[in-house]
C-alpha atoms as a PDB file:
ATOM      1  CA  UNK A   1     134.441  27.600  98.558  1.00  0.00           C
ATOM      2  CA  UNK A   2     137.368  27.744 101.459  1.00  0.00           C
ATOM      3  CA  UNK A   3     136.102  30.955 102.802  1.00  0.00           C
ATOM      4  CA  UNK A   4     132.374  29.569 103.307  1.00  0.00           C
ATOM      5  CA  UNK A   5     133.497  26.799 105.224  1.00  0.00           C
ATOM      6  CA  UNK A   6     135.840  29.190 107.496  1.00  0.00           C
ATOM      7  CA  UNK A   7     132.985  31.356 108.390  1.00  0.00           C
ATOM      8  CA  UNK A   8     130.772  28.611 108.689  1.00  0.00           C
ATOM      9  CA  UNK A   9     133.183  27.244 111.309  1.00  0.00           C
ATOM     10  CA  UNK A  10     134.232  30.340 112.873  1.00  0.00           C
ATOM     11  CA  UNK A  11     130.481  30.884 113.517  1.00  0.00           C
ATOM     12  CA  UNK A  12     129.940  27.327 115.574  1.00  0.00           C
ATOM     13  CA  UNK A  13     132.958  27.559 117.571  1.00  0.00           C
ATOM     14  CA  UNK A  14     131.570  31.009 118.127  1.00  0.00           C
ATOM     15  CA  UNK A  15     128.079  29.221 118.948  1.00  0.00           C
ATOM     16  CA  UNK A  16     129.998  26.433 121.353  1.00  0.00           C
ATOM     17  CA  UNK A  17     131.916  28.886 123.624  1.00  0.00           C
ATOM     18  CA  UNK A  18     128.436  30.973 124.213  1.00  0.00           C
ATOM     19  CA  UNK A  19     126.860  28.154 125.197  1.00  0.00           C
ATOM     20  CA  UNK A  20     129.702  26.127 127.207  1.00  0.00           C
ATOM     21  CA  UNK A  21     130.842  30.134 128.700  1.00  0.00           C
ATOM     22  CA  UNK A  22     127.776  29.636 130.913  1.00  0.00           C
ATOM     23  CA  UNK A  23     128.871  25.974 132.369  1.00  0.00           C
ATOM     24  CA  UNK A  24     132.665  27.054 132.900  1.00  0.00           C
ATOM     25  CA  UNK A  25     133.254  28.818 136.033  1.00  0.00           C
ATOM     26  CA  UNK A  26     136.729  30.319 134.950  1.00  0.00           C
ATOM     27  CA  UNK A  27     134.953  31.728 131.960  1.00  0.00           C
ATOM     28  CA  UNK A  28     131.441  32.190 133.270  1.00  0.00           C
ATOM     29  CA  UNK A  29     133.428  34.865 136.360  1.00  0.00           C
ATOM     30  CA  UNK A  30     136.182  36.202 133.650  1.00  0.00           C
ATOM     31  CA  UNK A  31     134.468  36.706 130.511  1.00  0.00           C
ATOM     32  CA  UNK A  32     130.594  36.331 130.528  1.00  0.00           C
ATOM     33  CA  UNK A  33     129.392  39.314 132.137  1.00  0.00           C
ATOM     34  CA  UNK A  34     130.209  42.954 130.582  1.00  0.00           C
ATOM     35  CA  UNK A  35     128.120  46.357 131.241  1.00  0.00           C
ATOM     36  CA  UNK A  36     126.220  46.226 134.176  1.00  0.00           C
ATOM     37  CA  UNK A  37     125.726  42.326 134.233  1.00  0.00           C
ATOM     38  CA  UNK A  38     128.877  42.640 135.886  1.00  0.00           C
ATOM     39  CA  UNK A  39     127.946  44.170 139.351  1.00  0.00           C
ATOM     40  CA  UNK A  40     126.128  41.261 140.087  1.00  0.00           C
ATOM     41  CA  UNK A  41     128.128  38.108 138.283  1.00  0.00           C
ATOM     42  CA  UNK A  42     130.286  35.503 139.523  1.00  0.00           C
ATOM     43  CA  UNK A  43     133.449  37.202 140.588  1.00  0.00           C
ATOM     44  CA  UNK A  44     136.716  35.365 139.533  1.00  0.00           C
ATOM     45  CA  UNK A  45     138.213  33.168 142.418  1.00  0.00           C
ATOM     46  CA  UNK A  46     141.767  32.716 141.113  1.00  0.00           C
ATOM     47  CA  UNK A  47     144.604  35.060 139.698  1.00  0.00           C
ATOM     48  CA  UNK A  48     144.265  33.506 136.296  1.00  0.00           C
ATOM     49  CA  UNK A  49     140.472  34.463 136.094  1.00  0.00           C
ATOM     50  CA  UNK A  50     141.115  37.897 137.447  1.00  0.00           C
ATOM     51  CA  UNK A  51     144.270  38.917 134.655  1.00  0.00           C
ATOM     52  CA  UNK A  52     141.829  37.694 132.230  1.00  0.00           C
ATOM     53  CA  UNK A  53     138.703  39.441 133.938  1.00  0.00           C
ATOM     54  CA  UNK A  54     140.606  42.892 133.509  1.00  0.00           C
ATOM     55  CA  UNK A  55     141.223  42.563 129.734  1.00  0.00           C
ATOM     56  CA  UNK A  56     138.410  44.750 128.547  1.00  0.00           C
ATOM     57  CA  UNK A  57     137.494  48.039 126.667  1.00  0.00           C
ATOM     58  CA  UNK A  58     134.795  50.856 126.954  1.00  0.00           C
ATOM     59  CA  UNK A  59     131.124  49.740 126.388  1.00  0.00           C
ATOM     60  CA  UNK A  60     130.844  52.434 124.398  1.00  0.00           C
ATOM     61  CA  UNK A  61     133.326  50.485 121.639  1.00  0.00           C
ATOM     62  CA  UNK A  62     130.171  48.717 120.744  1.00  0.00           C
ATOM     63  CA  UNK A  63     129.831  51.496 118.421  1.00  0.00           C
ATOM     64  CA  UNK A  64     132.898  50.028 116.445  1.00  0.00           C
ATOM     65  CA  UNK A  65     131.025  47.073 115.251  1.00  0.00           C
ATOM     66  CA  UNK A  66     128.338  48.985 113.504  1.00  0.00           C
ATOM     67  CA  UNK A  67     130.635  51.397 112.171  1.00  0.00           C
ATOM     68  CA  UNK A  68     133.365  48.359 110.507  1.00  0.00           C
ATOM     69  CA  UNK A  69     130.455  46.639 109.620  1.00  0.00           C
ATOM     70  CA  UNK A  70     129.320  49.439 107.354  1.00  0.00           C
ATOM     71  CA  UNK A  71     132.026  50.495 106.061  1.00  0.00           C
ATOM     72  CA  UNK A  72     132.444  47.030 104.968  1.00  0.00           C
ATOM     73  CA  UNK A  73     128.868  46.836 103.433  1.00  0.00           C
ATOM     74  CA  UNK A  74     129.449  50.016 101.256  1.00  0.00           C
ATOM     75  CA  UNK A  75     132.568  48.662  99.911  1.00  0.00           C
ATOM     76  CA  UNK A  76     130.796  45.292  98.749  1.00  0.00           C
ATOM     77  CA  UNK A  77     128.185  47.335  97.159  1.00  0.00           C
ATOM     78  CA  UNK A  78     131.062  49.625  95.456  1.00  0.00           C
ATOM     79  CA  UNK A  79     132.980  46.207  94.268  1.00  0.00           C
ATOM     80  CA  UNK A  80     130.098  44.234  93.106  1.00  0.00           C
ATOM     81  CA  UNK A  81     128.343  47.763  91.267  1.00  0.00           C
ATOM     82  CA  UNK A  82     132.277  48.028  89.639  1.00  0.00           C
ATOM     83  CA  UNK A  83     132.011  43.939  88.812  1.00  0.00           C
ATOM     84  CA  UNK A  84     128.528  44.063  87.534  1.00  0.00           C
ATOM     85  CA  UNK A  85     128.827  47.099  85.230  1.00  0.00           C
ATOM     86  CA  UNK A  86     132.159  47.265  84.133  1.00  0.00           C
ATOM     87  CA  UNK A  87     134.174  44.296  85.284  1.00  0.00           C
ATOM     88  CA  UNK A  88     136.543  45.563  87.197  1.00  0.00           C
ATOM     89  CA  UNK A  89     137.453  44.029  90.234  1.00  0.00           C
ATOM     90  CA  UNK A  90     138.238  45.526  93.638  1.00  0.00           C
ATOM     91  CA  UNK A  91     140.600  44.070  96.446  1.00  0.00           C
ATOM     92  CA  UNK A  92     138.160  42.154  98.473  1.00  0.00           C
ATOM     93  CA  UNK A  93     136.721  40.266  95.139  1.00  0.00           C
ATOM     94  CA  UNK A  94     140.113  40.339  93.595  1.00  0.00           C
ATOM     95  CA  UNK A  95     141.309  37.652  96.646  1.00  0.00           C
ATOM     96  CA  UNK A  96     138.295  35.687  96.329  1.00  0.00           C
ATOM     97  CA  UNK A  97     139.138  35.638  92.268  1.00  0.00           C
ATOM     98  CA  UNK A  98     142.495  34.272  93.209  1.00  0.00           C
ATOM     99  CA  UNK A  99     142.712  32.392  96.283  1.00  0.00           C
ATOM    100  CA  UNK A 100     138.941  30.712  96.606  1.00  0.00           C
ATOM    101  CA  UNK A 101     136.837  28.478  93.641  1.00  0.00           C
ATOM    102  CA  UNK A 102     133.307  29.176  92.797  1.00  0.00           C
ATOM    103  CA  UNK A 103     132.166  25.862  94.135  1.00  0.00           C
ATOM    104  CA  UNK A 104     129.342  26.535  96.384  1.00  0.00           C
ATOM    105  CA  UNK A 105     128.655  30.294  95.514  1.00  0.00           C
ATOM    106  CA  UNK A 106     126.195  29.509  92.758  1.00  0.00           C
ATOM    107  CA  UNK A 107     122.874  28.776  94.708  1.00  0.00           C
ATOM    108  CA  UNK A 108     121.848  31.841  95.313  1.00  0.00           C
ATOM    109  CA  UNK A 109     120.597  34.409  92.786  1.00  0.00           C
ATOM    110  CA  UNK A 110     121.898  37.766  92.287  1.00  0.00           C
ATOM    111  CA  UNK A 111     119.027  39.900  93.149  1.00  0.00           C
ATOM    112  CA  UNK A 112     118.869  38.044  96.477  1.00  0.00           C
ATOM    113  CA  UNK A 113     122.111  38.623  97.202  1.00  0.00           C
ATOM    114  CA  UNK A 114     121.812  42.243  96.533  1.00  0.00           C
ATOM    115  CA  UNK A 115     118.785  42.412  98.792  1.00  0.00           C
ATOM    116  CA  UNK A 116     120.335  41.030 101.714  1.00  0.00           C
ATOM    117  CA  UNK A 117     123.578  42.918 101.231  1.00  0.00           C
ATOM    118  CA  UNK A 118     121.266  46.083 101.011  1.00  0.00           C
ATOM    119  CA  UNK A 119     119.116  45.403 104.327  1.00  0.00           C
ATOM    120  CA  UNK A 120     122.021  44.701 106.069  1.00  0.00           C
ATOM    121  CA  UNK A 121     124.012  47.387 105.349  1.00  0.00           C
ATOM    122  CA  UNK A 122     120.246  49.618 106.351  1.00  0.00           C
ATOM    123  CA  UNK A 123     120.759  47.872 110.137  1.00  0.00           C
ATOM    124  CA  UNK A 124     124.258  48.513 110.307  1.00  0.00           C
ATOM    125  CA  UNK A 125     123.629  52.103 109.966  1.00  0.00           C
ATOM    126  CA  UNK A 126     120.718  52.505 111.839  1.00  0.00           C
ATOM    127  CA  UNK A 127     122.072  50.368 114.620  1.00  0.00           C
ATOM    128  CA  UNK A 128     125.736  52.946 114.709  1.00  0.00           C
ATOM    129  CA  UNK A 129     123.073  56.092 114.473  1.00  0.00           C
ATOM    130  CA  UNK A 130     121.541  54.410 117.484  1.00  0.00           C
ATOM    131  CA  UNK A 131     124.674  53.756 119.478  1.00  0.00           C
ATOM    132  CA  UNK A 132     126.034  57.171 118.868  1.00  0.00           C
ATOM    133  CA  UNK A 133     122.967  59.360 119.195  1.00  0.00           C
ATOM    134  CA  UNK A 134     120.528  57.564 120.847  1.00  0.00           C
ATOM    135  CA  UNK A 135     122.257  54.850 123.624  1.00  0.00           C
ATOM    136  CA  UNK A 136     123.370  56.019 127.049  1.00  0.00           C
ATOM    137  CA  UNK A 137     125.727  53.158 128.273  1.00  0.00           C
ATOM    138  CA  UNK A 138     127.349  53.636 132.160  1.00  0.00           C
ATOM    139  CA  UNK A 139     130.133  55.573 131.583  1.00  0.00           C
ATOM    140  CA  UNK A 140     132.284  52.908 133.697  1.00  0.00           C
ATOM    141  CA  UNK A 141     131.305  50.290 131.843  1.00  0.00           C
ATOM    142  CA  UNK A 142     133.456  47.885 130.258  1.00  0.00           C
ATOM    143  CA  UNK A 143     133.563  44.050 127.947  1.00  0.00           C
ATOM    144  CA  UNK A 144     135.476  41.695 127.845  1.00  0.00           C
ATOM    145  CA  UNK A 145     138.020  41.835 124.694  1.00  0.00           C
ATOM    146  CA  UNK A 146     137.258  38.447 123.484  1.00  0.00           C
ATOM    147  CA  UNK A 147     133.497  40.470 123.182  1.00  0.00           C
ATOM    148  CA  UNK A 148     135.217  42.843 120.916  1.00  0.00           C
ATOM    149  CA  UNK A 149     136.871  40.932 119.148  1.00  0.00           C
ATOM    150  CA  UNK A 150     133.898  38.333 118.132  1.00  0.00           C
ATOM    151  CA  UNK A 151     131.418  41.230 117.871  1.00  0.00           C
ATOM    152  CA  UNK A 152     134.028  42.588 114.736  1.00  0.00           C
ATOM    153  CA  UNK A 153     134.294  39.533 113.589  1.00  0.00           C
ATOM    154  CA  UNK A 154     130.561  38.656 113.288  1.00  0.00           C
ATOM    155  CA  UNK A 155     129.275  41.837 111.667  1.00  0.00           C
ATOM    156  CA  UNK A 156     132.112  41.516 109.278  1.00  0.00           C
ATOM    157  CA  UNK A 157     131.143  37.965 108.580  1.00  0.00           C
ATOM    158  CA  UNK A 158     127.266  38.805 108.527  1.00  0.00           C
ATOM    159  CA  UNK A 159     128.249  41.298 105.462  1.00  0.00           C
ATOM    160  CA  UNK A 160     129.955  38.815 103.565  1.00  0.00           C
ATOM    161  CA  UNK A 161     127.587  36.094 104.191  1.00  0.00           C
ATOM    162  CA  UNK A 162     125.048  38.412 102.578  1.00  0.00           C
ATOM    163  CA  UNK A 163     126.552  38.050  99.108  1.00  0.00           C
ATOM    164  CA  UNK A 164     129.272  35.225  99.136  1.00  0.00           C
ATOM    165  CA  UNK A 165     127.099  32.390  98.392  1.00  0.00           C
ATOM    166  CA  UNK A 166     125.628  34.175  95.084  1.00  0.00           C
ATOM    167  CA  UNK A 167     129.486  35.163  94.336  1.00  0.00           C
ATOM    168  CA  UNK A 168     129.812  33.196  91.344  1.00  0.00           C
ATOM    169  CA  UNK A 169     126.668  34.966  89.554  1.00  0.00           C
ATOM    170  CA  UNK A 170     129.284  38.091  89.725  1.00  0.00           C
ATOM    171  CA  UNK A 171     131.544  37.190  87.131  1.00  0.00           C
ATOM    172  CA  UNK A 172     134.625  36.944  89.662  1.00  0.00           C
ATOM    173  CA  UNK A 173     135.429  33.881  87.939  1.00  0.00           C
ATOM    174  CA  UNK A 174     134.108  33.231  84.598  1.00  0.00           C
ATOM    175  CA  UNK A 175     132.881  36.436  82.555  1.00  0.00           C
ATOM    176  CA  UNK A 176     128.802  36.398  82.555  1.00  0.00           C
ATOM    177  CA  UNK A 177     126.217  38.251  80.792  1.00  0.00           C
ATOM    178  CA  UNK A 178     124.007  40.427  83.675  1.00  0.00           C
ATOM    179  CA  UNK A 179     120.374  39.890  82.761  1.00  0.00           C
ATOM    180  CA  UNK A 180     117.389  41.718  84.566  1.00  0.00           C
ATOM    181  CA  UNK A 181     117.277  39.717  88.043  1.00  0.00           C
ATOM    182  CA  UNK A 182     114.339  38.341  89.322  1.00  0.00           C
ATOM    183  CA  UNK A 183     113.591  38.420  93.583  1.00  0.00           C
ATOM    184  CA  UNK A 184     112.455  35.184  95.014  1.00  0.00           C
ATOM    185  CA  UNK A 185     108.658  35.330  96.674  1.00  0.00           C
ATOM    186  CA  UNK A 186     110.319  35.584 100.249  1.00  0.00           C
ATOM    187  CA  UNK A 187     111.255  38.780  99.124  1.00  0.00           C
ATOM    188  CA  UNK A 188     108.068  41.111 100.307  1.00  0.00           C
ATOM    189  CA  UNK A 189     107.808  39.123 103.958  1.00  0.00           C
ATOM    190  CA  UNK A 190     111.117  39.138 104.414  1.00  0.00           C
ATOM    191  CA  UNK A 191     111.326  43.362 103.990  1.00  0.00           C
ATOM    192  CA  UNK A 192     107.946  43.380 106.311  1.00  0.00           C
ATOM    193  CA  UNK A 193     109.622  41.411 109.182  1.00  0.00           C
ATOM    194  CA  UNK A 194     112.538  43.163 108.343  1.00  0.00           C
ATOM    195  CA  UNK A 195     110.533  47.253 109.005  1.00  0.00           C
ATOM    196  CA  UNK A 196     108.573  45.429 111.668  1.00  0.00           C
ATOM    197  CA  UNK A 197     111.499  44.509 114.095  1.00  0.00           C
ATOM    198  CA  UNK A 198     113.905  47.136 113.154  1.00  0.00           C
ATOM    199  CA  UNK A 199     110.935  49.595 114.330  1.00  0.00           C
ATOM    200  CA  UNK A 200     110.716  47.716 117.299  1.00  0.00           C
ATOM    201  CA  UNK A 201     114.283  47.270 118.484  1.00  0.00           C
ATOM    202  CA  UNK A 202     114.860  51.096 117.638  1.00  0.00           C
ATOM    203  CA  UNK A 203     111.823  51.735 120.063  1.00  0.00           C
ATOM    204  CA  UNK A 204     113.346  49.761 122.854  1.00  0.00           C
ATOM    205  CA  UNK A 205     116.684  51.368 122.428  1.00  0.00           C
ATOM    206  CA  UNK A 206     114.949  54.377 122.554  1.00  0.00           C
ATOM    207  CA  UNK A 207     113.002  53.265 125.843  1.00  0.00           C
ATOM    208  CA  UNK A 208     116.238  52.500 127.816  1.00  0.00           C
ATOM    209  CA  UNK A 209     118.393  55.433 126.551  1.00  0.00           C
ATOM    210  CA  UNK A 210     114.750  57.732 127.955  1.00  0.00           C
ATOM    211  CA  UNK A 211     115.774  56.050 131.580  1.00  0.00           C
ATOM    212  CA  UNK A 212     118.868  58.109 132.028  1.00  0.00           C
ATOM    213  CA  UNK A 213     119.610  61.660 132.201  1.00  0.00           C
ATOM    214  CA  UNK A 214     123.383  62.935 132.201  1.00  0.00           C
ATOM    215  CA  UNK A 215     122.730  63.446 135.915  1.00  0.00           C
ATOM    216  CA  UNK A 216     121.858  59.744 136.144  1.00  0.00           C
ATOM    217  CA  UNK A 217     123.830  58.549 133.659  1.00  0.00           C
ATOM    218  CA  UNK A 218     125.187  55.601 136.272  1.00  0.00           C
ATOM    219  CA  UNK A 219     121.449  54.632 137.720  1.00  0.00           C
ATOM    220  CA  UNK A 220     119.239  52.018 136.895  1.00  0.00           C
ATOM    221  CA  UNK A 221     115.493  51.889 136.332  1.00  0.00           C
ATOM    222  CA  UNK A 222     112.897  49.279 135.118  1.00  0.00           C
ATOM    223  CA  UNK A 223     112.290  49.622 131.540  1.00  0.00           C
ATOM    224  CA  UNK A 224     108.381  49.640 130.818  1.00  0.00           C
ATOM    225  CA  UNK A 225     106.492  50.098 127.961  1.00  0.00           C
ATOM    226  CA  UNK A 226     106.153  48.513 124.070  1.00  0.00           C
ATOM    227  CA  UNK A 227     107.980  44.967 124.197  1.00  0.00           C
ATOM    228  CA  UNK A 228     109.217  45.311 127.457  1.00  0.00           C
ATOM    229  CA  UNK A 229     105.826  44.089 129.024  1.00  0.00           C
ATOM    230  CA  UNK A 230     106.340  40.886 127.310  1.00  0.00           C
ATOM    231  CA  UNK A 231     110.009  40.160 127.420  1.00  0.00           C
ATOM    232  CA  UNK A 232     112.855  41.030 129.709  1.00  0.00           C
ATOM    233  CA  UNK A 233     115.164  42.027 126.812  1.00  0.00           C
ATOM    234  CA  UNK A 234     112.687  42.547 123.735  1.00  0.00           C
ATOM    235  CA  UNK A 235     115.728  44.423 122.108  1.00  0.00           C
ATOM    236  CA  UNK A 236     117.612  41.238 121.973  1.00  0.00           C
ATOM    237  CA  UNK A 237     114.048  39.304 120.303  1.00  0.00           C
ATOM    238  CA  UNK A 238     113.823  42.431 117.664  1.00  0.00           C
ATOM    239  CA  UNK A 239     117.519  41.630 116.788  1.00  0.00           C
ATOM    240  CA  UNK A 240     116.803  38.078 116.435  1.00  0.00           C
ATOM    241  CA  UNK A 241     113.890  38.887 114.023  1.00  0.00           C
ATOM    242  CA  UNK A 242     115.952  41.251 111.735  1.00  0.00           C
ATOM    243  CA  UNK A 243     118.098  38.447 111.229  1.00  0.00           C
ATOM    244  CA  UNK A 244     115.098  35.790 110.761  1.00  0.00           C
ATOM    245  CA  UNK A 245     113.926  38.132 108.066  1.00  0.00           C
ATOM    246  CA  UNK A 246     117.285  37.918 106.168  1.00  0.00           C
ATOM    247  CA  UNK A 247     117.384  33.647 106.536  1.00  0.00           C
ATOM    248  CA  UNK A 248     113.545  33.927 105.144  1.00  0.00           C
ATOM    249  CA  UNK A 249     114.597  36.144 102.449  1.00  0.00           C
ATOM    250  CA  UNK A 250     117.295  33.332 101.652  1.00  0.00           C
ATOM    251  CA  UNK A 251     114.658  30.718 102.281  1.00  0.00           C
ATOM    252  CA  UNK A 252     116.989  28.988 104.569  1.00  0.00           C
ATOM    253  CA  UNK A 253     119.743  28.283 101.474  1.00  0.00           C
ATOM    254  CA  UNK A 254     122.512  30.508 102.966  1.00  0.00           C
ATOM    255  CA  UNK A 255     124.670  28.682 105.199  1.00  0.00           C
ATOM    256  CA  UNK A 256     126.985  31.856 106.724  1.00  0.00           C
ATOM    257  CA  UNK A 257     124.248  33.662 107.337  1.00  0.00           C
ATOM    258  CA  UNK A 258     121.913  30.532 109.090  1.00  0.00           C
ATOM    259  CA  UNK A 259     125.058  29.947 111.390  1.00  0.00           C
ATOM    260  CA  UNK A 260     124.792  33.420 112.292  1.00  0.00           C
ATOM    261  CA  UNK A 261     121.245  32.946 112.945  1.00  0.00           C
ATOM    262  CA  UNK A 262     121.984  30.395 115.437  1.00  0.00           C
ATOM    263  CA  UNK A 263     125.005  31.936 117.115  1.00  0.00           C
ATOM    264  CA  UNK A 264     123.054  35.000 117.708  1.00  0.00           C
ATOM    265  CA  UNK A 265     119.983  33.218 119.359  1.00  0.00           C
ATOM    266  CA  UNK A 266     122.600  31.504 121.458  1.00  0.00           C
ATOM    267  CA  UNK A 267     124.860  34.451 122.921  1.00  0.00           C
ATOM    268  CA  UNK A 268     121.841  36.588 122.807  1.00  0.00           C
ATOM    269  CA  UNK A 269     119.799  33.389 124.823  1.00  0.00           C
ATOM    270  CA  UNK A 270     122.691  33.029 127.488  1.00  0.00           C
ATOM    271  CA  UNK A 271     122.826  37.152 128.238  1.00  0.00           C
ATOM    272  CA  UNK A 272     119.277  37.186 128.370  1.00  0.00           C
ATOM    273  CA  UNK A 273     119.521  34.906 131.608  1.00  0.00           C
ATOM    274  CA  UNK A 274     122.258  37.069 133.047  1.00  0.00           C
ATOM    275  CA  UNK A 275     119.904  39.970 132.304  1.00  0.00           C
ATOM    276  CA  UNK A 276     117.457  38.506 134.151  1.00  0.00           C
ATOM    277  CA  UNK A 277     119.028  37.405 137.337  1.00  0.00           C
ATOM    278  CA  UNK A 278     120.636  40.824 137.643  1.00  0.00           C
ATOM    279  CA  UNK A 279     117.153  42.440 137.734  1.00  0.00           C
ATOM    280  CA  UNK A 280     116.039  40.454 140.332  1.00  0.00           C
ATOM    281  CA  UNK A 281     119.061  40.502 142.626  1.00  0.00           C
ATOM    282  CA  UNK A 282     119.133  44.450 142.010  1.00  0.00           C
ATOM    283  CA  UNK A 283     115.029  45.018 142.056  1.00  0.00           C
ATOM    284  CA  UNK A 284     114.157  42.322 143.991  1.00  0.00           C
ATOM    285  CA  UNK A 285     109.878  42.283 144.815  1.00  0.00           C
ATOM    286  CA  UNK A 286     109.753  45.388 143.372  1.00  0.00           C
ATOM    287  CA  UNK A 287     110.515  43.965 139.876  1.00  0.00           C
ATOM    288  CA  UNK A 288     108.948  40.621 140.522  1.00  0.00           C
ATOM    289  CA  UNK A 289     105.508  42.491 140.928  1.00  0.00           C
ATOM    290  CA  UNK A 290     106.070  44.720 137.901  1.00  0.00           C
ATOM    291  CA  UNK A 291     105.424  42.125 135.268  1.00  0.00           C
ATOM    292  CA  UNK A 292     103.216  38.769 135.008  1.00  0.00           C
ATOM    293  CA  UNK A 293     104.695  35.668 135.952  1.00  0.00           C
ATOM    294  CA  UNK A 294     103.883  34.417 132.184  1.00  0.00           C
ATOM    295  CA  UNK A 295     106.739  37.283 130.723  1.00  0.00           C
ATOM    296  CA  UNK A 296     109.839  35.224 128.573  1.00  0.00           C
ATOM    297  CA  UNK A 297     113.159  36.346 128.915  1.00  0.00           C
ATOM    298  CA  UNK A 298     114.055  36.226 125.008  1.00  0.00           C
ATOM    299  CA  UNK A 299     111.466  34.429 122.476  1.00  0.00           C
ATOM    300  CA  UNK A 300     108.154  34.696 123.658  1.00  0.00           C
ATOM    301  CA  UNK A 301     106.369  31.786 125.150  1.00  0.00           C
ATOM    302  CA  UNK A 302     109.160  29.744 124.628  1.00  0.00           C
ATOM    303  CA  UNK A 303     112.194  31.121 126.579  1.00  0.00           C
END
């Protein structure tokens, strides 16, 4: 299937930049830092790095992923409900039905499919409700475009990852007969890890939005309490765990969605680091004595 393999590879050239981004000084001063890791990042050295440093949007647009990604969850669910019951075929399976083959979108079973799509499209929202009601970004600051840019593409990819691999068991292709589905054994632990660091990450969120008034709205404070003792960003972990939860549910067989697995750990593993070093250089002792020596930056005891 041609659109498995772009996402696939869209994903690890996603996966390289994060990684070499760190190593590159015109990209590590240009286009690394965004939000407040930029008070304290490399600062671009030549004109080229500056024009491309000054490409960015509002913060706040981080709202835009949720809300795309959504809206592109609820009309997968609409096209594959219309497929399922009454064959008819809407525009985004309609393309796949004449421009893609069914090879490789058989090994994974309906109900699956139809899970992950579902707990998904339940993170998407809750993570838009979060970013409209509940965050309290700087109102100066900015990302990078090229964050913008891969942020809508991921989320969009993440949706259709959920169900593209299982597309064949739709009927896009060949008519089928839909028989009662059965859900794999990974099923129940994958929905538990799922509740377990959703509740976590929304607790965090909740945790650094508490640190800022509207009077305060541009100041910074050490954020204490739940995860936070244990990890410098423990909102970043909680995200890598809802997505764990998904590739357990899938029992590792979904390649999309494993890719976005690792590109998340990745970009999430590299702004960790920048996290870190800006909380030192702006807290100094006083946030070096807050926490144990033995406190990760991302995945605990590990990194």
């Amino acid at each position: 299937m041609y659109l498995i393999i772009v996402l696939c590879g869209c994903l690890a050239i996603l996966t390289i930049l994060s990684f070499v981004s760190k190593h590159i000084a015109l990209l590590r001063s240009s286009v690394l830092a965004y939000g407040k890791l930029d008070y304290t990042a490399d600062q671009p050295l030549t004109a080229m790095a500056r024009w491309i440093k000054n490409i960015t949007v509002p913060k706040t647009w981080f709202c835009h992923f949720y809300a795309v990604g959504l809206m592109a969850a609820i009309e997968c669910i609409i096209e594959i409900t219309l497929a399922l019951q009454w064959k008819v075929f809407g525009p985004v399976l309609t393309v796949l039905r004449l421009w893609d083959t069914p090879q490789g979108s058989r090994h994974l079973g309906l109900g699956e499919c139809l899970v992950g799509l579902g707990l998904m499209t339940i993170h998407l929202a809750r993570r838009l409700y979060e970013s409209m009601m509940i965050e309290r970004p700087s109102a100066n600051a900015r990302m990078h475009f090229s964050h913008y840019l891969a942020g809508m593409g991921f989320y969009g990819a993440m949706v259709i990852g959920a169900w593209l691999e299982g597309a064949a068991n739709f009927g896009i292709w060949q008519p089928i007969k839909v028989e009662p589905f059965t859900l794999p054994w990974t099923t129940i632990p994958s929905i538990g890890l799922f509740i377990y660091a959703s509740y976590h990450q929304h607790t965090c969120h909740k945790i650094l939005a508490s640190l800022r008034t509207p009077k305060t709205r541009n100041a910074y404070v050490i954020p204490r309490g739940d995860w936070f003792e244990n990890l410098v960003v423990p909102h970043y972990f909680a995200d890598i765990l809802v997505y764990v939860s998904l590739w357990i549910l899938y029992q590792g067989r979904n390649w999309t969605l494993t890719f976005g697995l690792v590109w998340t750990i990745v970009n999430l593993g590299v702004t960790a680091g920048e996290t870190d070093q800006w909380y030192r250089k702006t807290f100094g002792k006083r946030y070096n004595d807050a926490f144990p020596r033995s406190r990760s930056l991302l995945l605990p005891h590990i990194y």
